[in-house]
C-alpha atoms as a PDB file:
ATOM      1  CA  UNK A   1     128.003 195.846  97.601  1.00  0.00           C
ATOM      2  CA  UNK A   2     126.632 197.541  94.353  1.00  0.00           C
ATOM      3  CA  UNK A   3     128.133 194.503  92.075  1.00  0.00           C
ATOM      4  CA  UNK A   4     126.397 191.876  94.584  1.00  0.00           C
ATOM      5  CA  UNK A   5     123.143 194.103  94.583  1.00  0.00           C
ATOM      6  CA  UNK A   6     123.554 193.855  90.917  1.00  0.00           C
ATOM      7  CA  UNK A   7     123.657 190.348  90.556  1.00  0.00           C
ATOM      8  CA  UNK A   8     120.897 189.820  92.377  1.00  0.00           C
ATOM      9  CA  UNK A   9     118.413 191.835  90.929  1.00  0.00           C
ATOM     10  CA  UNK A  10     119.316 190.424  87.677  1.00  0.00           C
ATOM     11  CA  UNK A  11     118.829 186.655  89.054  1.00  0.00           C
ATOM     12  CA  UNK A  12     115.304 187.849  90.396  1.00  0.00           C
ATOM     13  CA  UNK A  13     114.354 189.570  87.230  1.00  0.00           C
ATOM     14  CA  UNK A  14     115.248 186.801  85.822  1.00  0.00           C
ATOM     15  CA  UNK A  15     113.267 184.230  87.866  1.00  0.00           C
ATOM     16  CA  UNK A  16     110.382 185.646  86.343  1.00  0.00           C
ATOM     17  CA  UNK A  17     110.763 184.801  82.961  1.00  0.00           C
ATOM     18  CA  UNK A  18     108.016 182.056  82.269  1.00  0.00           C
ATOM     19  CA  UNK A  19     110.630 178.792  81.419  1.00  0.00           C
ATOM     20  CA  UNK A  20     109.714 175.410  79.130  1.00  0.00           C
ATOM     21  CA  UNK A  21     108.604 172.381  80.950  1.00  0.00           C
ATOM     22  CA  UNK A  22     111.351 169.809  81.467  1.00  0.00           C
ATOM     23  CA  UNK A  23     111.672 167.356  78.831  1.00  0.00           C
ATOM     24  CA  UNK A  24     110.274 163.868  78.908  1.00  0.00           C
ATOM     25  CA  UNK A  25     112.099 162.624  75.836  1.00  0.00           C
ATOM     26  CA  UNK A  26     113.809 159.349  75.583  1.00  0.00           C
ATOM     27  CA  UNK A  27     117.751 159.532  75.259  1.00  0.00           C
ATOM     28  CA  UNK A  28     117.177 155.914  73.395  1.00  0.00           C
ATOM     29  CA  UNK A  29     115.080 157.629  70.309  1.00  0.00           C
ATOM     30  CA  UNK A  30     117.372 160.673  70.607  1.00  0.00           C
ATOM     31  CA  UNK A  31     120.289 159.012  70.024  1.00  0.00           C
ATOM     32  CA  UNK A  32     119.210 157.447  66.925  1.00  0.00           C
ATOM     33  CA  UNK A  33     117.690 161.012  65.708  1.00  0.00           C
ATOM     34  CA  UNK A  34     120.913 162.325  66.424  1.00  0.00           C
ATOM     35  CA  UNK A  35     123.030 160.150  64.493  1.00  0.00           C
ATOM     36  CA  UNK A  36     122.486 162.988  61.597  1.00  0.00           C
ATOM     37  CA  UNK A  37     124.275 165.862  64.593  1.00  0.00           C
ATOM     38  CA  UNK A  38     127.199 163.795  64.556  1.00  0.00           C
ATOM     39  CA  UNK A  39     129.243 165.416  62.111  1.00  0.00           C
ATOM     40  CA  UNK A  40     128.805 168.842  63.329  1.00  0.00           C
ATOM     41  CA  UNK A  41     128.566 167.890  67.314  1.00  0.00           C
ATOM     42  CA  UNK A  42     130.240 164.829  67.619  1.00  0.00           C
ATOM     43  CA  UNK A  43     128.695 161.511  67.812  1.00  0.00           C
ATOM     44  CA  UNK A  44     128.294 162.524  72.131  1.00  0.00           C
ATOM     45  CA  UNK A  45     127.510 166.084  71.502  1.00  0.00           C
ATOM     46  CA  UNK A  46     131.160 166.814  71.861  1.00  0.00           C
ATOM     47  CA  UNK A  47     131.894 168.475  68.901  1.00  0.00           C
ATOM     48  CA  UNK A  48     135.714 168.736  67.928  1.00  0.00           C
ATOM     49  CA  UNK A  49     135.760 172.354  65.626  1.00  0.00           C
ATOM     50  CA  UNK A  50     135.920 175.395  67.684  1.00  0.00           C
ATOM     51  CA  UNK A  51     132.877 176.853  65.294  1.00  0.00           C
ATOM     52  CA  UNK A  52     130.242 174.087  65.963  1.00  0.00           C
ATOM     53  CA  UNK A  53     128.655 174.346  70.054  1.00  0.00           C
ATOM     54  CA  UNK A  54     128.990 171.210  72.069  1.00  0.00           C
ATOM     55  CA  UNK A  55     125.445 170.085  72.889  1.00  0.00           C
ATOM     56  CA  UNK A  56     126.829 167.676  75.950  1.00  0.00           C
ATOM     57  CA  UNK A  57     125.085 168.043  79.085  1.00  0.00           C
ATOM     58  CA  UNK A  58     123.192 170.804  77.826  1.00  0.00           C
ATOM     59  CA  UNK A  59     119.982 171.273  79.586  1.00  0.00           C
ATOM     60  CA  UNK A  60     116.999 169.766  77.590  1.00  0.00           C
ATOM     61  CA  UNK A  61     115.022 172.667  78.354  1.00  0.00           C
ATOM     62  CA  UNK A  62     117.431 175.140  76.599  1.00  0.00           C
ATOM     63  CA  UNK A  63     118.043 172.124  73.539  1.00  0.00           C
ATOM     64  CA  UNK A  64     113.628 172.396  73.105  1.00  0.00           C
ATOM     65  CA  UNK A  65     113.927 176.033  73.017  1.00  0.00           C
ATOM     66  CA  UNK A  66     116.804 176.083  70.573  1.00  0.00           C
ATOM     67  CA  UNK A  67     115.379 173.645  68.553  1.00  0.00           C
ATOM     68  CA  UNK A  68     111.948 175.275  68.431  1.00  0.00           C
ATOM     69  CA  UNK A  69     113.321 178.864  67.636  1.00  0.00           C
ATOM     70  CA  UNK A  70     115.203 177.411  64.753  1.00  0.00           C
ATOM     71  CA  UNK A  71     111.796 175.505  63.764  1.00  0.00           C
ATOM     72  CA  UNK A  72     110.273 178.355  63.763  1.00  0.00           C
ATOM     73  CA  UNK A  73     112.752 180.981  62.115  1.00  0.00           C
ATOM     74  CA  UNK A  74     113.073 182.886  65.244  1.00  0.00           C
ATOM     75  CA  UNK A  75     116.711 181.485  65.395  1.00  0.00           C
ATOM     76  CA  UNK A  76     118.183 181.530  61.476  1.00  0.00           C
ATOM     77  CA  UNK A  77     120.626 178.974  60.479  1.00  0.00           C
ATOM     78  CA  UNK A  78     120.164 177.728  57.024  1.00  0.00           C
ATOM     79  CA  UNK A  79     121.235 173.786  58.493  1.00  0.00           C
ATOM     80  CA  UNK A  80     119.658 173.929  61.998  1.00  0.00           C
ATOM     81  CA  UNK A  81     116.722 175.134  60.847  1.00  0.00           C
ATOM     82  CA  UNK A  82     116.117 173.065  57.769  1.00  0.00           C
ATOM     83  CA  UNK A  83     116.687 170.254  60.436  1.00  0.00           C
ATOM     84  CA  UNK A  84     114.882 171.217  62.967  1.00  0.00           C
ATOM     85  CA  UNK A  85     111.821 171.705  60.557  1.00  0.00           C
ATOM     86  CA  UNK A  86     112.357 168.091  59.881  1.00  0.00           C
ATOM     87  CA  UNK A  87     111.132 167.245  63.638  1.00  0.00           C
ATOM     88  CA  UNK A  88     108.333 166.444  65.216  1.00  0.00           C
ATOM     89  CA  UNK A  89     107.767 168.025  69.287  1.00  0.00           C
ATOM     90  CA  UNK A  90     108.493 164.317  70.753  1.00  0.00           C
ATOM     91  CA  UNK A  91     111.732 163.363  68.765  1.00  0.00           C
ATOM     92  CA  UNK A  92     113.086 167.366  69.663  1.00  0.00           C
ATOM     93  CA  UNK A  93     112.042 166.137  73.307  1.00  0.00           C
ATOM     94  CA  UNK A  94     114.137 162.927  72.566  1.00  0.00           C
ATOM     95  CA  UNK A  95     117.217 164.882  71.082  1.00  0.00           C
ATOM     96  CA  UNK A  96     117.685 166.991  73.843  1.00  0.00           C
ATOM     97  CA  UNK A  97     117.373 163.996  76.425  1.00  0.00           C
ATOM     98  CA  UNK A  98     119.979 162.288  74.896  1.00  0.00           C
ATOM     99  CA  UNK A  99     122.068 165.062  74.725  1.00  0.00           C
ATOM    100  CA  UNK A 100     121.203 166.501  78.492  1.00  0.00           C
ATOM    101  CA  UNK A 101     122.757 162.864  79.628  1.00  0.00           C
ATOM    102  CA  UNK A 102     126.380 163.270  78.026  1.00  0.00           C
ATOM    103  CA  UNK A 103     128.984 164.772  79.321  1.00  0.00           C
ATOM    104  CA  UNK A 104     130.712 167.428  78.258  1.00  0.00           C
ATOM    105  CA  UNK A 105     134.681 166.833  77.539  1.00  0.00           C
ATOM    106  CA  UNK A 106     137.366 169.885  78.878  1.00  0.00           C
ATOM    107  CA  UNK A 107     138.859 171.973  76.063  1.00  0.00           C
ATOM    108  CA  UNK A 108     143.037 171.899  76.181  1.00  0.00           C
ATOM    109  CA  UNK A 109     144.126 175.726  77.632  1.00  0.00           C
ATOM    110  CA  UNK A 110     142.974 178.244  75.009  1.00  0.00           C
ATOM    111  CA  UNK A 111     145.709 180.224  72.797  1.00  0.00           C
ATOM    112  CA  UNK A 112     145.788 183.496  70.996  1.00  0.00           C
ATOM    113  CA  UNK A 113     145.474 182.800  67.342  1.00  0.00           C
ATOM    114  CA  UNK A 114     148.601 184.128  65.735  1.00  0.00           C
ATOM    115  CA  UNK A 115     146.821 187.331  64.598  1.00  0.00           C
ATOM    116  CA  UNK A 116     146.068 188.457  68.367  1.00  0.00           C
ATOM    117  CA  UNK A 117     148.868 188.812  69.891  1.00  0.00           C
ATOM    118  CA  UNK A 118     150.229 191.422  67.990  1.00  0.00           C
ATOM    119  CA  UNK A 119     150.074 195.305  69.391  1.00  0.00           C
ATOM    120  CA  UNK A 120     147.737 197.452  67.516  1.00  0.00           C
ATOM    121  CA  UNK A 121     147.133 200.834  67.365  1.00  0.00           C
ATOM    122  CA  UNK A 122     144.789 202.568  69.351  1.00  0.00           C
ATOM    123  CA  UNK A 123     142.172 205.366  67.972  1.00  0.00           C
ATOM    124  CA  UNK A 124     144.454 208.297  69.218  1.00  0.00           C
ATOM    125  CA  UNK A 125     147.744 206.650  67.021  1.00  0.00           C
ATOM    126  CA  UNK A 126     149.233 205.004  70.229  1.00  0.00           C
ATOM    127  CA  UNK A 127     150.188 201.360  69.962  1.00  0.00           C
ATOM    128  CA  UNK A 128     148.540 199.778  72.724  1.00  0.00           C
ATOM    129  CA  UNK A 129     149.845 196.313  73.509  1.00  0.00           C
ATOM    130  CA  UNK A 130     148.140 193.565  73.417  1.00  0.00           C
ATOM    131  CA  UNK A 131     146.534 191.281  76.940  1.00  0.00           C
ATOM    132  CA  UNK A 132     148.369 187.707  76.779  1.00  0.00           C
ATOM    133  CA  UNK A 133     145.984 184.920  77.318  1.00  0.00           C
ATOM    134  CA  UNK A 134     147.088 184.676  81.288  1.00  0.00           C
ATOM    135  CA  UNK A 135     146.419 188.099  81.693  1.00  0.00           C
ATOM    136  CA  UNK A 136     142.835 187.930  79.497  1.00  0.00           C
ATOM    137  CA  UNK A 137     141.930 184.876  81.842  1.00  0.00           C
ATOM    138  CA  UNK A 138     142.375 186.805  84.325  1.00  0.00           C
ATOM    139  CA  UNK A 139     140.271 189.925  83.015  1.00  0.00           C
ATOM    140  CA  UNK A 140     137.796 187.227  81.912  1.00  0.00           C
ATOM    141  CA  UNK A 141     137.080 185.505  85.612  1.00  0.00           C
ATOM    142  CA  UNK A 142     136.645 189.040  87.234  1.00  0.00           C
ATOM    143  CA  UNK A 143     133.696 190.378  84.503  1.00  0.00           C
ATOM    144  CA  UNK A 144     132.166 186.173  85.122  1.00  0.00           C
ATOM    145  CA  UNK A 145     131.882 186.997  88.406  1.00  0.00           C
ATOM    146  CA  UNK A 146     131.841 191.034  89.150  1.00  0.00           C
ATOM    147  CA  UNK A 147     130.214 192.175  85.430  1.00  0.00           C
ATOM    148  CA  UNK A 148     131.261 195.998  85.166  1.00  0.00           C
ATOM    149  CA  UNK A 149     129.097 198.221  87.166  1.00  0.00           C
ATOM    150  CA  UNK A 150     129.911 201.354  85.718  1.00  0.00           C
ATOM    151  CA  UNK A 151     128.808 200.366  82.312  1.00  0.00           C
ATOM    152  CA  UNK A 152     126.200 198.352  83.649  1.00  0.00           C
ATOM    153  CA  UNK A 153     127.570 194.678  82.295  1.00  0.00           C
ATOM    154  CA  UNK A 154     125.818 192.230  84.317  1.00  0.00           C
ATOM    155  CA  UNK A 155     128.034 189.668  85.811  1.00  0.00           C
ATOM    156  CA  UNK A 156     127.405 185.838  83.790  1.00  0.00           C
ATOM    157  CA  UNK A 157     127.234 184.571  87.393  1.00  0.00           C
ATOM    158  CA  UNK A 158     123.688 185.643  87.748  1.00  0.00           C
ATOM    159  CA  UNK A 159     121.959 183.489  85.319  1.00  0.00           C
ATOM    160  CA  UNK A 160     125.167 180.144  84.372  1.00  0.00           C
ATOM    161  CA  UNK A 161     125.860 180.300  88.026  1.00  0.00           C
ATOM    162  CA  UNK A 162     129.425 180.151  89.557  1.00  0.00           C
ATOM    163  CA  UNK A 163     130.703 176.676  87.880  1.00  0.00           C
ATOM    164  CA  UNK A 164     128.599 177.600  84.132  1.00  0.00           C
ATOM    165  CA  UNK A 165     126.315 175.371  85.025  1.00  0.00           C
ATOM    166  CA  UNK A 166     122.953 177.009  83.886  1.00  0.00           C
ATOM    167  CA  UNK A 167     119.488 177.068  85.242  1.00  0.00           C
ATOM    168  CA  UNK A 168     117.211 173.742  84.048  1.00  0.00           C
ATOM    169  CA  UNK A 169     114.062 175.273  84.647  1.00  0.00           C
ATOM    170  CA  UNK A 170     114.736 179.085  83.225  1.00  0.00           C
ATOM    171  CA  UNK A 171     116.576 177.385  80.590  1.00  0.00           C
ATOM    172  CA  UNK A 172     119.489 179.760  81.230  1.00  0.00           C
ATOM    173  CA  UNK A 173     121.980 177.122  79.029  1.00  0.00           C
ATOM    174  CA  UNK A 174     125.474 175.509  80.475  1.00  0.00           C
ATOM    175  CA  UNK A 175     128.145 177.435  79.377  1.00  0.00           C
ATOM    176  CA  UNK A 176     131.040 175.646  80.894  1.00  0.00           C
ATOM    177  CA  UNK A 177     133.757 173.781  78.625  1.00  0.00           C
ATOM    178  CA  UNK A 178     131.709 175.525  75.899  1.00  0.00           C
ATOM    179  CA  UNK A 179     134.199 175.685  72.203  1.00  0.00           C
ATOM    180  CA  UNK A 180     135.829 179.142  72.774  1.00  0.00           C
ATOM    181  CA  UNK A 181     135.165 180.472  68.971  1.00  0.00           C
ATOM    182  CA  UNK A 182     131.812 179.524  69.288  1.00  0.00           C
ATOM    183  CA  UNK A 183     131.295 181.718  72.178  1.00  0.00           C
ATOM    184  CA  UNK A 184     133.292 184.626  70.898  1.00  0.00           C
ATOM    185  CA  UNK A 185     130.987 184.496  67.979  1.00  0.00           C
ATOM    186  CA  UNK A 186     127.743 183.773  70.173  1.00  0.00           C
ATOM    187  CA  UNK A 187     128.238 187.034  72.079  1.00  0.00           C
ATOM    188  CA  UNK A 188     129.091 189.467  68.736  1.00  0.00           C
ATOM    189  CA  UNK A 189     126.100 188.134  67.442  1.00  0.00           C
ATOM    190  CA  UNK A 190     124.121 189.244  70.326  1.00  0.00           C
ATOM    191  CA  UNK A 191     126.354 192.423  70.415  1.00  0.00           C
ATOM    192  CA  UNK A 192     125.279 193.591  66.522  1.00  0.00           C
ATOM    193  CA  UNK A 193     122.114 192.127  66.431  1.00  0.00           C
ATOM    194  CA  UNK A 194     122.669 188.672  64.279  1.00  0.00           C
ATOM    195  CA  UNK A 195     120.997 186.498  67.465  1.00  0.00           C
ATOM    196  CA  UNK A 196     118.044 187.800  68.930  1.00  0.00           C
ATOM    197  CA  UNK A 197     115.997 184.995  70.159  1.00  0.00           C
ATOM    198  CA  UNK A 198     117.128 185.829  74.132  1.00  0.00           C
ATOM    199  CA  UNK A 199     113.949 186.342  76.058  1.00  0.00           C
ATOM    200  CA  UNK A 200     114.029 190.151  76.238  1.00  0.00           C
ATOM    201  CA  UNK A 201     116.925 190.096  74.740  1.00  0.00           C
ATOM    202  CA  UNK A 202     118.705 190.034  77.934  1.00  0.00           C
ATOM    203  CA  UNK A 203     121.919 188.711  76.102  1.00  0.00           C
ATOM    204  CA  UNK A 204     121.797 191.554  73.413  1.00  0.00           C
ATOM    205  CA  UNK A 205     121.348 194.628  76.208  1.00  0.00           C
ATOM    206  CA  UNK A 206     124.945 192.868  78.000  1.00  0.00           C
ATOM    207  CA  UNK A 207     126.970 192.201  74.797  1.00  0.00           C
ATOM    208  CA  UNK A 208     126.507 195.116  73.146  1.00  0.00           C
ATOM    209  CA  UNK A 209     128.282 197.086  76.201  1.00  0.00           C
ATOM    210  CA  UNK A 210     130.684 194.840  75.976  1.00  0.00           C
ATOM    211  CA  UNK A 211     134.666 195.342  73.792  1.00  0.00           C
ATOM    212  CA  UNK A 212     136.040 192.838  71.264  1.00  0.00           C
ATOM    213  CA  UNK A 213     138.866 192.380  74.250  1.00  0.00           C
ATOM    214  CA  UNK A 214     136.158 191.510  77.227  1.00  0.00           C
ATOM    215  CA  UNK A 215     134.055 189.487  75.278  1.00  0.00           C
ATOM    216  CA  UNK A 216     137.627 187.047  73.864  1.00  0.00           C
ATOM    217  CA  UNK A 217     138.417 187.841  77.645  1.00  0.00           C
ATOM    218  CA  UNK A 218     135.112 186.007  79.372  1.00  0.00           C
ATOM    219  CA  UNK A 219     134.863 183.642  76.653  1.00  0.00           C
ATOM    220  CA  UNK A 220     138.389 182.161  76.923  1.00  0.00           C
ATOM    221  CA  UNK A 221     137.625 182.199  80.831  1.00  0.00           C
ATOM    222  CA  UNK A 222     134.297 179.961  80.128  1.00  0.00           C
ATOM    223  CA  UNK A 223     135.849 177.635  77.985  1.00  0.00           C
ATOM    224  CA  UNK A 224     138.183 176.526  80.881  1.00  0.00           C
ATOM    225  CA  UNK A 225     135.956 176.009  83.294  1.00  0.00           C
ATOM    226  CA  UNK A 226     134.970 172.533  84.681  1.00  0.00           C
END
């Protein structure tokens, strides 16, 4: 009852944040402006490296945002935001409708990179062995859809919904099928303070509650959902 009561006061705290207005780009114009994503994000917003996001069937309202906070340096990314600079408000419209009608591809089933499935030693001198990617799948669908109550991790479900779908018109973003590395690194960024363009830096107050082990754990769980 207390993780449910959780969840929803988080989705109607939430529900309040003031969102963007949908886009009325055309996907036409922003595929042509998007020819110049293709090497990063594919040439369908499907990007193949693990460090680049896929931008396929990403909600244009969180795409406008993005773009904008990188526009105006309240995202930093050398690239993004020298390219985003480099657009006006209707081809950023454009961009994100073109990308908002693709769909994003599945990933093949995540792996632990050689380095992470060794044991390690814990802080008392104990070697503590190390979660196989079955068992992190596992730990990584219960803190989707439960969060932690006792350390007061909110569960993803409230704002990407059961499938990682998002929200269009909070512009709470699709996190489904997302690159795994990319997520990993999304949420430490939010954890030390890297990102902070959240509204209210919602995402910041969750990851940094959150271990190295549950954020690899709910990120290889996202990337495998469909």
């Amino acid at each position: 009852m207390n993780k449910l009561l959780l969840t929803a006061s988080l989705a109607l705290a939430f529900s309040g944040i003031s969102s963007p207005l949908y886009a009325r780009g055309d996907a036409e114009a922003g595929k042509s402006h998007a020819a110049a994503c293709a090497n990063c994000h594919g040439s369908d917003g499907n990007s193949m490296v693990g460090s680049f996001p896929k931008l396929a069937q990403q909600h244009s309202s969180y795409l406008i945002q993005q773009l904008n906070a990188f526009k105006s340096g309240d995202r930093k990314n050398p690239i993004m935001s020298g390219i985003a600079m480099s657009l006006d408000e209707q081809s950023i419209k454009d961009i994100a409708a073109y990308y908002a009608g693709q769909k994003i591809s599945a990933n093949p089933e995540p792996t632990l990179p050689n380095n992470d499935d060794d044991d390690e030693p814990s802080e008392t001198g104990e070697t503590v062995k190390q979660k196989s990617m079955p068992e992190l799948l596992a730990q990584g669908a219960d803190l989707y859809r439960n969060g932690d109550l006792t350390r007061e991790v909110s569960a993803c479900i409230a704002c990407h919904g059961p499938s990682g779908d998002g929200n269009l018109p909070a512009a709470f973003p699709l996190i489904k099928s997302q690159q795994p590395d990319y997520l990993i690194k999304t949420l430490n960024d939010f954890k030390t303070g890297a990102r902070t363009s959240n509204p209210d830096n919602i995402m910041r107050m969750i990851a940094q509650k959150m271990s190295e082990e549950e954020i690899k754990a709910v990120s290889y769980r996202i990337s495998t959902m469909k």
